[in-house]
Protein backbone atom coordinates (compact mmCIF):
# COMPACT_ATOMS: atom_id res chain seq x y z
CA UNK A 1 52.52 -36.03 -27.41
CA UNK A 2 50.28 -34.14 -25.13
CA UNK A 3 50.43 -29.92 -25.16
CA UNK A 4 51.84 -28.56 -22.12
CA UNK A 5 49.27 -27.13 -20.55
CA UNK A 6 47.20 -30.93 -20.38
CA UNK A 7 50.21 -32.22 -18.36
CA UNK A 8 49.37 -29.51 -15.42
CA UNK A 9 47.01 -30.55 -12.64
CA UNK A 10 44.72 -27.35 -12.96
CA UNK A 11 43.99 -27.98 -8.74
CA UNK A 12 47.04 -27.25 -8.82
CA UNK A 13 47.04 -24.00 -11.09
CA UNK A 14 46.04 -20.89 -8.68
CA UNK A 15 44.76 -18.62 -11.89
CA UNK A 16 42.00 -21.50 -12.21
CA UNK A 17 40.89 -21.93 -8.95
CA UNK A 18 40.39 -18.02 -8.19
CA UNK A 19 38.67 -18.13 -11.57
CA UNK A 20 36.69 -20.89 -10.71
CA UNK A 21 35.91 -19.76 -7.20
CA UNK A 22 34.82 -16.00 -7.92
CA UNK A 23 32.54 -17.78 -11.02
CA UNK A 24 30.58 -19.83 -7.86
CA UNK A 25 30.61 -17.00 -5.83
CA UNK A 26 29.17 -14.12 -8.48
CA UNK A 27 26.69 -16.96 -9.83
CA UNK A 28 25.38 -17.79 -6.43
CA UNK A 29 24.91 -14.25 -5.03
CA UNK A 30 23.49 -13.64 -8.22
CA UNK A 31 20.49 -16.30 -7.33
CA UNK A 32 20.22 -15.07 -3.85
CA UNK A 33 19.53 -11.62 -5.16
CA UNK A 34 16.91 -13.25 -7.93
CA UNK A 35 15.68 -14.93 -4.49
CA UNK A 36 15.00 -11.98 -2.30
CA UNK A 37 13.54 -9.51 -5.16
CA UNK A 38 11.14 -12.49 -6.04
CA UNK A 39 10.27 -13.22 -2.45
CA UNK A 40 9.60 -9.34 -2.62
CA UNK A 41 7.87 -8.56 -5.11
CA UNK A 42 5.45 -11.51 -4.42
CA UNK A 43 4.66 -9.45 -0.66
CA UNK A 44 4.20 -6.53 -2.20
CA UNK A 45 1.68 -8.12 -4.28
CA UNK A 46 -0.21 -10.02 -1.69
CA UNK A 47 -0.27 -6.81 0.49
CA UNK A 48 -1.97 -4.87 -2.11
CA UNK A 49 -4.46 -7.38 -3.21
CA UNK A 50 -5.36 -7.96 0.77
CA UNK A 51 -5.92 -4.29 1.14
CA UNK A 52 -7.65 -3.83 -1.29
CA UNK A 53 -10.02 -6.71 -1.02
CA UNK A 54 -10.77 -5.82 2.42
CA UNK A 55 -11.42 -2.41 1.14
CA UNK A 56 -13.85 -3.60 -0.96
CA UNK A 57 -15.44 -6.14 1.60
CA UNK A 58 -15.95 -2.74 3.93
CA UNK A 59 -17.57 -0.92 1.11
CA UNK A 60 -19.62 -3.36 0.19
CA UNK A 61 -20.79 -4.32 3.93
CA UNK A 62 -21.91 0.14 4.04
CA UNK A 63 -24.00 -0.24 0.66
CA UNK A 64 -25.59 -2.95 2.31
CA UNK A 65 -26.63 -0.98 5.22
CA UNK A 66 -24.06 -3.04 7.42
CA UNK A 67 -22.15 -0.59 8.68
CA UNK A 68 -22.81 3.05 9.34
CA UNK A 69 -20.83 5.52 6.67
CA UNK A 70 -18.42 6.91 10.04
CA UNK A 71 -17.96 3.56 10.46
CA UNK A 72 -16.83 3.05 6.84
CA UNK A 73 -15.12 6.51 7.02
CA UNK A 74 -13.28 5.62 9.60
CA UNK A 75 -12.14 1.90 8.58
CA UNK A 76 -11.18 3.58 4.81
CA UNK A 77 -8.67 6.09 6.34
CA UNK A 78 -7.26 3.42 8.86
CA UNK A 79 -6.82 0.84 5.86
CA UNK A 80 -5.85 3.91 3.52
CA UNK A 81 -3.12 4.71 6.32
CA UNK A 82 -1.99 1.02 6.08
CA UNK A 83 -1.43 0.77 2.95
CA UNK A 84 0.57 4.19 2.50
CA UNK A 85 2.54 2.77 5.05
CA UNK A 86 3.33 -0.13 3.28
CA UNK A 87 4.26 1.03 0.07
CA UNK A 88 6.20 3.73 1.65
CA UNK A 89 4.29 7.49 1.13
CA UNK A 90 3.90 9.52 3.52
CA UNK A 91 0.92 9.42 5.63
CA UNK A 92 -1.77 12.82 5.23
CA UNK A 93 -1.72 14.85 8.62
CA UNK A 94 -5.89 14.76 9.04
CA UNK A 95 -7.38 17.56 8.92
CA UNK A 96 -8.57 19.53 12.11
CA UNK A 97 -12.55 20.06 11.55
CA UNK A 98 -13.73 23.40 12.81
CA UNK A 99 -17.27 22.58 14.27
CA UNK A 100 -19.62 25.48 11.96
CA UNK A 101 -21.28 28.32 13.64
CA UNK A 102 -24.79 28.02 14.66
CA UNK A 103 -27.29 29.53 12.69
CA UNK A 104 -29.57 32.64 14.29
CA UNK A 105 -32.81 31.52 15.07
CA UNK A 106 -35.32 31.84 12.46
CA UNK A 107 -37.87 33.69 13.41
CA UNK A 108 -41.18 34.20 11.55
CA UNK A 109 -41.95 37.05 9.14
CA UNK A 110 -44.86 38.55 10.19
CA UNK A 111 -47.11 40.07 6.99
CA UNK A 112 -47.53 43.80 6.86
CA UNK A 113 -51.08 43.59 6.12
CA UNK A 114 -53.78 41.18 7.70
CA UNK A 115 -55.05 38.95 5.88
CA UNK A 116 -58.80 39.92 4.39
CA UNK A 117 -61.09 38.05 6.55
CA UNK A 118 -63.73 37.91 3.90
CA UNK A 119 -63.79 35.06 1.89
């Protein structure tokens, strides 16, 4: 003689099929979640690495007298900027630069006493 509960159809038994149904459900938004920090981790990744590299390429085109040093200056704070960006810290306000004073003329001491024109 079979047990009761093997006699049921469990399509038919409402406790099983919620059961079974939130199971599917939690298990598959688990994987989507899985999916999407995967998918982001891997860009994060590639972003760094790319800046980076072309960081490098840049510094390595001014030590080989490529590029001037403003130009390099001024493609490391762009690609600096980028990548702050990216990862999410705030970007520096530059820095105003205050042209320095000019110096006074230099004018030329004159000795106190001639020079002794014997030799």
């Amino acid at each position: 003689m079979l047990p009761a509960f093997a006699a049921t159809n469990l399509l038919d038994n409402p406790e099983f099929l919620i059961g079974t149904v939130s199971l599917v459900l939690v298990l598959l938004a688990g994987a989507i979640v899985i999916w999407w920090l995967d998918n982001w981790r891997k860009k994060q990744a590639r972003m760094g690495i790319e800046s980076t590299e072309s960081l490098t390429h840049f510094r390595d085109l001014f030590e080989r007298g490529e590029i001037t040093e403003t130009e390099y200056k001024r493609i490391r704070d762009k690609v600096s900027k980028q990548m702050r960006q990216e990862v999410g810290l705030p970007v520096p306000v530059p820095a105003v630069e205050v042209a320095p004073e000019p110096l006074p003329p230099v004018v030329p001491a004159v000795p106190a006493v001639p020079p002794d024109p014997t030799p």
